[in-house]
Protein backbone atom coordinates (compact mmCIF):
# COMPACT_ATOMS: atom_id res chain seq x y z
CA UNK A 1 0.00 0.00 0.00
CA UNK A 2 1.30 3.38 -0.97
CA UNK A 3 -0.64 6.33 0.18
CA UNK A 4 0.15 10.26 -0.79
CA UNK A 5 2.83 11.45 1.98
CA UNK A 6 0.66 15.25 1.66
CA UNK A 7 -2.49 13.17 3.23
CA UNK A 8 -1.00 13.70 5.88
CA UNK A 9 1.18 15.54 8.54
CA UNK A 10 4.58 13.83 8.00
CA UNK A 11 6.00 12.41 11.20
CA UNK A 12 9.29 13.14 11.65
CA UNK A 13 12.28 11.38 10.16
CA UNK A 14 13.22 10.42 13.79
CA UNK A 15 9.70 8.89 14.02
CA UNK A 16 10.09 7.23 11.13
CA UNK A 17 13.21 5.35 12.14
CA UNK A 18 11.74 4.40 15.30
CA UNK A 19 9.01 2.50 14.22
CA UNK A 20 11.13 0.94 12.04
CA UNK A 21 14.08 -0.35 14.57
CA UNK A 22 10.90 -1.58 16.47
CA UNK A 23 9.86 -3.68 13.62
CA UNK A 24 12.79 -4.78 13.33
CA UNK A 25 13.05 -5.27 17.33
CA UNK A 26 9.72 -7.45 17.29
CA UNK A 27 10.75 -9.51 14.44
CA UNK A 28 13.88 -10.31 15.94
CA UNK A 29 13.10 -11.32 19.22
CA UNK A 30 10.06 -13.18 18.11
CA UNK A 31 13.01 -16.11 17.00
CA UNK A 32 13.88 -15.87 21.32
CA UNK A 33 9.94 -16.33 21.92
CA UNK A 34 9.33 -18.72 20.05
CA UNK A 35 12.37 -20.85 20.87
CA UNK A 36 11.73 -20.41 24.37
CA UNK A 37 8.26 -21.62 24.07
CA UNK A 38 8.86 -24.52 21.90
CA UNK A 39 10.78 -25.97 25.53
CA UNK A 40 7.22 -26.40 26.84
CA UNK A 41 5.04 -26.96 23.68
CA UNK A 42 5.36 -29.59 20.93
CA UNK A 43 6.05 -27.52 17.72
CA UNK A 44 2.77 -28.48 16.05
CA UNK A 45 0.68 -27.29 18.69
CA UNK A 46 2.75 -24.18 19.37
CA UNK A 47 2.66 -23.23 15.21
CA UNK A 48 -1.08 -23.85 14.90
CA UNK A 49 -1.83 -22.18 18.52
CA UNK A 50 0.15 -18.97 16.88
CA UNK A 51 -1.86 -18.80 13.65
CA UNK A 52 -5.52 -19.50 15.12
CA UNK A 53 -4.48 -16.81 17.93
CA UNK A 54 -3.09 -14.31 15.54
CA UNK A 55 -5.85 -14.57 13.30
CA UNK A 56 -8.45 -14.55 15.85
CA UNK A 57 -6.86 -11.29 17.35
CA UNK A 58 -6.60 -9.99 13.32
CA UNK A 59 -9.95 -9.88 13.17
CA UNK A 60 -10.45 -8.03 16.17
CA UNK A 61 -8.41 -4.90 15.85
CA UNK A 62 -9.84 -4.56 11.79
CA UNK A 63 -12.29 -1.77 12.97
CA UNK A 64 -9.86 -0.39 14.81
CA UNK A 65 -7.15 -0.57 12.05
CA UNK A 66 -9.78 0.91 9.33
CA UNK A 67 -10.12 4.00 11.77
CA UNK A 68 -6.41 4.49 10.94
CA UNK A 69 -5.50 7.71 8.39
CA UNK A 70 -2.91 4.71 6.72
CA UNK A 71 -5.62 2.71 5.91
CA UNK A 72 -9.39 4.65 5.87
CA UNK A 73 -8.66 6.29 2.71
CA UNK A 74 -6.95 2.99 0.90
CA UNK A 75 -10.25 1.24 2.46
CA UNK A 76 -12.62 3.66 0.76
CA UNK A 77 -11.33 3.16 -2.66
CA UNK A 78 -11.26 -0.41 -2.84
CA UNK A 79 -14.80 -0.72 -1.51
CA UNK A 80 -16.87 -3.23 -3.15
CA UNK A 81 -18.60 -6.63 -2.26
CA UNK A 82 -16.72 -9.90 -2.34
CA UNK A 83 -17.46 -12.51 -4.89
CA UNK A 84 -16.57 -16.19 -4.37
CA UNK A 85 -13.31 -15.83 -6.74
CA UNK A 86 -12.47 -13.08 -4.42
CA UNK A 87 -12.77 -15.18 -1.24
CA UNK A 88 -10.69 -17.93 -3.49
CA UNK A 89 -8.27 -15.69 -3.74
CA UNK A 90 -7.92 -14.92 -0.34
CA UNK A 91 -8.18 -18.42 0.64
CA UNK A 92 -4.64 -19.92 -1.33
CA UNK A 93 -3.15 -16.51 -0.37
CA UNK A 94 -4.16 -17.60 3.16
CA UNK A 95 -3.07 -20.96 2.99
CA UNK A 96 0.73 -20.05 1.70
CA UNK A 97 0.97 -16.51 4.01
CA UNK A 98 -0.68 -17.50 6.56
CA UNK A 99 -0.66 -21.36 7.01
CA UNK A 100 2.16 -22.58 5.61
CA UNK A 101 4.56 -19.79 6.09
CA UNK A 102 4.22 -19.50 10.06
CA UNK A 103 3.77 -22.93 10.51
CA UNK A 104 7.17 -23.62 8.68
CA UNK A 105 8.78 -20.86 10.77
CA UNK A 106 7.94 -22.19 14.35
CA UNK A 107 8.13 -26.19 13.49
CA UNK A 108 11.43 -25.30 11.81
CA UNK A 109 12.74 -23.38 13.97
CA UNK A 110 12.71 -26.11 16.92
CA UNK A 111 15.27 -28.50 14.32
CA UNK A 112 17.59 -25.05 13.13
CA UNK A 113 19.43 -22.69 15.09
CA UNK A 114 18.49 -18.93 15.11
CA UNK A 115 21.07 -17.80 12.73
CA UNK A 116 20.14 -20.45 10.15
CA UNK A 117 16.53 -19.94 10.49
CA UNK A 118 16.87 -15.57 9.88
CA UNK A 119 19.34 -15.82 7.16
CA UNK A 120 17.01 -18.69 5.36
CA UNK A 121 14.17 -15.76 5.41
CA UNK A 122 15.92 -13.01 5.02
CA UNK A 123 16.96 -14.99 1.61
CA UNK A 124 12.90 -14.06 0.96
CA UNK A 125 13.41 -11.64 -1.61
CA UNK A 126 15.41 -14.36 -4.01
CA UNK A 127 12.80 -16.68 -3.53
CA UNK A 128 10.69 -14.18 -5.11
CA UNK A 129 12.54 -13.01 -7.51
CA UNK A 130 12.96 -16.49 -9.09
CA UNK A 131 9.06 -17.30 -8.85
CA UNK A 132 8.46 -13.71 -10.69
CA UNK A 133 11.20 -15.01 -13.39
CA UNK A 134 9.22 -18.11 -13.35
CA UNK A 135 5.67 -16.59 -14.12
CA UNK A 136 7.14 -13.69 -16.01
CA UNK A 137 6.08 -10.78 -14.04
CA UNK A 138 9.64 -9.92 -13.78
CA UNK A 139 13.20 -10.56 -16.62
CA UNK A 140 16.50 -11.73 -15.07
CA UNK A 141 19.72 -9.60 -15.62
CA UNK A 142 23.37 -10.31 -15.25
CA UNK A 143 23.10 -8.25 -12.12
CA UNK A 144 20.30 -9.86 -10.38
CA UNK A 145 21.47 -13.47 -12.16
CA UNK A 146 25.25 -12.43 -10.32
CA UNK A 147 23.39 -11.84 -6.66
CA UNK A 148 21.54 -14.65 -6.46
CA UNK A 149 24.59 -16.44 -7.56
CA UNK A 150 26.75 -15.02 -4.77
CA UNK A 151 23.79 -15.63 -2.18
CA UNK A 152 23.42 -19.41 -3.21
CA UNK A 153 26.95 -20.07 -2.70
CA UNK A 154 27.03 -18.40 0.78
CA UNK A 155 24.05 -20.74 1.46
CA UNK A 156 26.10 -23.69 0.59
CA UNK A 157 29.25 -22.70 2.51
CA UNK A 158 26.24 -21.97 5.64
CA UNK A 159 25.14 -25.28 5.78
CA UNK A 160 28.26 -27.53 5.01
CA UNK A 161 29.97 -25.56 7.74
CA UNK A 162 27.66 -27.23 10.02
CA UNK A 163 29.04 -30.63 9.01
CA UNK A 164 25.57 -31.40 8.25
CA UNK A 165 24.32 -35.63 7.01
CA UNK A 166 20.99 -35.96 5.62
CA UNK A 167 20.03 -37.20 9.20
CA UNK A 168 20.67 -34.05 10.94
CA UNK A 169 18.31 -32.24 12.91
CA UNK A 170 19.86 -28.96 11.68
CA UNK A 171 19.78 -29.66 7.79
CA UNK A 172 15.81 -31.13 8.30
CA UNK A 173 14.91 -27.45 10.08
CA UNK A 174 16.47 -25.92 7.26
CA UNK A 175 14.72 -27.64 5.03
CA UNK A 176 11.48 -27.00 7.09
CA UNK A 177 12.24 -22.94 6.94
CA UNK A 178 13.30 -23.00 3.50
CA UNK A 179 9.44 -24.88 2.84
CA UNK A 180 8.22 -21.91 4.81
CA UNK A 181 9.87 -19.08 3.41
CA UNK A 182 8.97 -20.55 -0.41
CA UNK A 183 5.31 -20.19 0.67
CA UNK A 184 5.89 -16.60 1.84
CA UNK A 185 7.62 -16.00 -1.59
CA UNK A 186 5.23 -17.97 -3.82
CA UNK A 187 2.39 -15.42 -1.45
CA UNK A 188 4.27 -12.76 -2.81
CA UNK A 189 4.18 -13.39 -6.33
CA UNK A 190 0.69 -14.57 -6.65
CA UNK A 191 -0.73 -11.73 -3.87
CA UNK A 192 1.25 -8.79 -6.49
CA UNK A 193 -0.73 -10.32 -9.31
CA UNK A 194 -4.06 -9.22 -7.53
CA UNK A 195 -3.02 -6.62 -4.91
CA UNK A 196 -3.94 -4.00 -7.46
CA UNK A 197 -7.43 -5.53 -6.63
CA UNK A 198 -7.93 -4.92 -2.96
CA UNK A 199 -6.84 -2.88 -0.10
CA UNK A 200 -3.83 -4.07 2.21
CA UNK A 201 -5.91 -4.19 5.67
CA UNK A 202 -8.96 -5.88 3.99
CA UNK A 203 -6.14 -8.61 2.06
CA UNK A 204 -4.52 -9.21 4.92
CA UNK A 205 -7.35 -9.42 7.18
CA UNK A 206 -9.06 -12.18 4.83
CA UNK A 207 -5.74 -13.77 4.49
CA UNK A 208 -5.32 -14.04 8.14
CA UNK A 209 -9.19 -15.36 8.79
CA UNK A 210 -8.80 -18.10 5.81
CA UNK A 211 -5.19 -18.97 7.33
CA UNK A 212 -6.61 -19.71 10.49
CA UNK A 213 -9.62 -21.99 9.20
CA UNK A 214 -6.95 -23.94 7.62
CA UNK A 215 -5.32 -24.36 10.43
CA UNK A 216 -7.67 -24.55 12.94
CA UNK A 217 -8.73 -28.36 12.83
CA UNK A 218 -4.56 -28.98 13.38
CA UNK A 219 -4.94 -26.72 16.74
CA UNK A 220 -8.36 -28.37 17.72
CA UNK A 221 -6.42 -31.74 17.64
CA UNK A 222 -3.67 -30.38 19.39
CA UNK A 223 -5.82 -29.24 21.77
CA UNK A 224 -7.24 -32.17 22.33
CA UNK A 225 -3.88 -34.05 22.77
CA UNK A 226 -2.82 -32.08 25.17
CA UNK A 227 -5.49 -33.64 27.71
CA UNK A 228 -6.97 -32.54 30.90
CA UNK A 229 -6.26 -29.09 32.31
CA UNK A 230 -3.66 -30.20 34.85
CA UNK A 231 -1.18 -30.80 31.76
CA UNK A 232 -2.55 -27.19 30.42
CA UNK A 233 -1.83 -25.54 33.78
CA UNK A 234 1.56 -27.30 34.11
CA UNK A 235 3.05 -25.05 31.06
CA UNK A 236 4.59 -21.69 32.70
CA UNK A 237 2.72 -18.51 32.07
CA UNK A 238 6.32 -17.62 30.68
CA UNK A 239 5.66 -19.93 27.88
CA UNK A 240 1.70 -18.87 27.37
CA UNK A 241 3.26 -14.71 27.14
CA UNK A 242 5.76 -16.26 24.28
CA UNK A 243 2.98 -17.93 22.56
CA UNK A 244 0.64 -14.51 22.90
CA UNK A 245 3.78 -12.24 22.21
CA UNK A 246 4.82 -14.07 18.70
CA UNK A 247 0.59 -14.43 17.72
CA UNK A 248 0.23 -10.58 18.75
CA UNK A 249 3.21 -8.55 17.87
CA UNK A 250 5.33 -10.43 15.42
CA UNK A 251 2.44 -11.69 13.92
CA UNK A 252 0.13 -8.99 13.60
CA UNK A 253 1.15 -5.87 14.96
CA UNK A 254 4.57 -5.56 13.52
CA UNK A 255 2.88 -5.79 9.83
CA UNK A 256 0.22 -3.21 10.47
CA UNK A 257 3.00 -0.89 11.34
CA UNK A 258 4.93 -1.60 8.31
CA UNK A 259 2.17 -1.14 6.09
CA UNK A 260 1.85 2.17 7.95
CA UNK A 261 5.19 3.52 7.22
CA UNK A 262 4.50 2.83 3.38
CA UNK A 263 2.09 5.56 3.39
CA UNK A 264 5.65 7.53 4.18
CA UNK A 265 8.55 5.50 2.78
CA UNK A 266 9.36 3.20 -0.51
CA UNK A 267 9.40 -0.23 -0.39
CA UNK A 268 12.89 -0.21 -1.06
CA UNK A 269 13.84 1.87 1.79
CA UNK A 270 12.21 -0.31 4.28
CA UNK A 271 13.71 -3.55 2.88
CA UNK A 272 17.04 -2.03 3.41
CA UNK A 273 16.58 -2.60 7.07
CA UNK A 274 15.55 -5.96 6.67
CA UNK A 275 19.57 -6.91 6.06
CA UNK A 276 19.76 -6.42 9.78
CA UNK A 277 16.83 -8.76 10.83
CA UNK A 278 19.37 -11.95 10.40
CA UNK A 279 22.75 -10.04 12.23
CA UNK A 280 20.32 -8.92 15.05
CA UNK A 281 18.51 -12.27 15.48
CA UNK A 282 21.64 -14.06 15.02
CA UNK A 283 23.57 -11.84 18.31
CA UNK A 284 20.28 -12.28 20.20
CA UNK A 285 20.69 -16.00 19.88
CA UNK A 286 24.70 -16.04 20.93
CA UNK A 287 23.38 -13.67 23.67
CA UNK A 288 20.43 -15.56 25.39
CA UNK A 289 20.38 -19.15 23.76
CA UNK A 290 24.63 -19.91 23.93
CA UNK A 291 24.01 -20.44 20.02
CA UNK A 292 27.74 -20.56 18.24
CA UNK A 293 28.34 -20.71 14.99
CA UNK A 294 31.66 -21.48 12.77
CA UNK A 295 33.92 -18.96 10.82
CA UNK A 296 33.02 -21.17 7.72
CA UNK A 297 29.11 -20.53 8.71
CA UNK A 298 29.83 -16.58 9.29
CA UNK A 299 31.65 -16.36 6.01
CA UNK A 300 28.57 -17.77 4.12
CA UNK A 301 26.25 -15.54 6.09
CA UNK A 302 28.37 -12.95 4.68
CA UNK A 303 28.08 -14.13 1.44
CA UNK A 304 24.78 -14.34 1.37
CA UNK A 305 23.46 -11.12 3.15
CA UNK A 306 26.35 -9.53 0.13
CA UNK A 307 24.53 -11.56 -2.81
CA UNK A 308 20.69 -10.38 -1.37
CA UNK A 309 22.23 -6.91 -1.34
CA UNK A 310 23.49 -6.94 -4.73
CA UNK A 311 20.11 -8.65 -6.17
CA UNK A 312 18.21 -5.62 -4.62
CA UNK A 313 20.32 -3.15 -5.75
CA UNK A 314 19.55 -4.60 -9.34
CA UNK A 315 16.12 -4.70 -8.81
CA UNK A 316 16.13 -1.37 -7.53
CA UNK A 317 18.30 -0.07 -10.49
């Protein structure tokens, strides 16, 4: 969503860069939440607890979030009523974004480490830029051709640093991620093809509700499974805040604010900050989790955060 900058009174450039080091912030230490919860919940329940939650609270704070200047007038002028290809639509967009995306992230992450599992994402942006080769909504240059080259081999050197068989718990939560962030990517491509189409709130919102209707009978059985309330009551309220912390802010929160500061900035601008997601979650994980990684593993972190930057830069260009 890109709204008109003279709307609006411009917050300040300080402002600006706030919100966005708290993006940032959330997304980070949502990697910390959500490893510190998976100690106390099986990773299936945890993932499908996170996406019926963070829908559920999506579709609460819509009337607030249409109130909003960054949204009201992008609102009013895609107002129309739904048709069932429109709620089709929403419902695949759902399923990849929503459903297979997040549940990716949090099974993965319990089999990866937090520096694998941020640099796999933050490796978003070449996912998509292959699918968009793929269906031809975007041509491949020498420059973008030469990133994605430079980021696959940094990749490489990231994982065979680990030492890694085809039995290790490591390489199978890469895998996991990678599954994850494809869906995100594929969401991408196929959500730019229609986003002229709709507003961002109402997409997202739709995406979120159809997400967590795919999910849901996963965190019924869950549920179900994790019997009487004595085994419910026996999980730490520490755990329960990670769960509501990861379903509220990383989940939800943290994207309404980013689609806020598009009414102000380029998309471009605020991916530039997203090269710091996978350094930041990385040092939080040596900080708090004891996490250590290899020189061979930091050089093709490197490499790859250098290869993303150059495919951008192309793209940009």
């Amino acid at each position: 969503m890109r709204i008109n900058p003279s709307d609006g009174h411009r917050p300040s450039r300080s402002i600006l860069v706030a919100c966005i080091t708290l993006i940032m912030a959330i997304w980070a230490v949502n990697y910390l939440a959500v490893k510190f919860a998976l100690r106390f919940f099986q990773p299936l329940t945890l993932a499908s607890f996170r996406v019926v939650a963070a829908s559920i609270f999506m579709l609460g704070i819509y009337p607030i979030a249409a109130r909003l200047p960054a949204f009201s007038a992008d609102l009013k002028a895609h107002k129309q009523p739904r048709t069932l290809r429109d709620l089709f639509t929403f419902a695949y967009l759902g399923f990849f974004c929503i459903g297979l995306n997040q549940m990716c992230f949090t099974v993965g992450l319990r089999y990866t480490s937090v520096a694998h599992s941020s640099l796999i994402l933050g490796m978003g942006p070449i996912y998509a830029l292959i699918l968009a080769v793929l269906f031809r909504l975007e041509k491949l240059t020498l420059g973008k051709a030469l990133g994605m080259a430079v980021s696959f081999i940094g990749v490489a050197i990231l994982a065979s640093g680990s030492a890694l068989s085809r039995h290790s718990p490591t390489l199978m939560g890469d895998l996991i991620t990678l599954c994850g962030s494809l869906a995100f990517a594929l969401y991408v491509v196929l959500g730019k093809r229609v986003a002229g189409n709709y507003d961002a709130l109402t997409m997202t919102t739709w995406n979120y509700l159809f997400g967590g209707l795919i999910i849901l009978p996963i965190a019924i059985n869950r549920a179900f499974a994790l019997g009487p309330l004595v085994n419910w009551q026996a999980i730490p309220w520490t755990a329960w805040a990670c769960l509501a912390f990861t379903a509220i802010f990383s989940s939800t929160l943290a994207y309404l604010f980013y689609f806020w500061l598009l009414r102000y900035l380029e998309a471009s601008q605020l991916s530039a900050f997203s090269y710091l997601l996978p350094v930041s979650a990385t040092i939080l994980g040596i900080l708090f989790l004891n996490e250590r990684g290899s020189w061979s593993e930091l050089l093709g972190a490197a490499l790859a955060l250098c290869g993303l930057f150059l495919t951008e830069s192309a793209r940009s260009s």
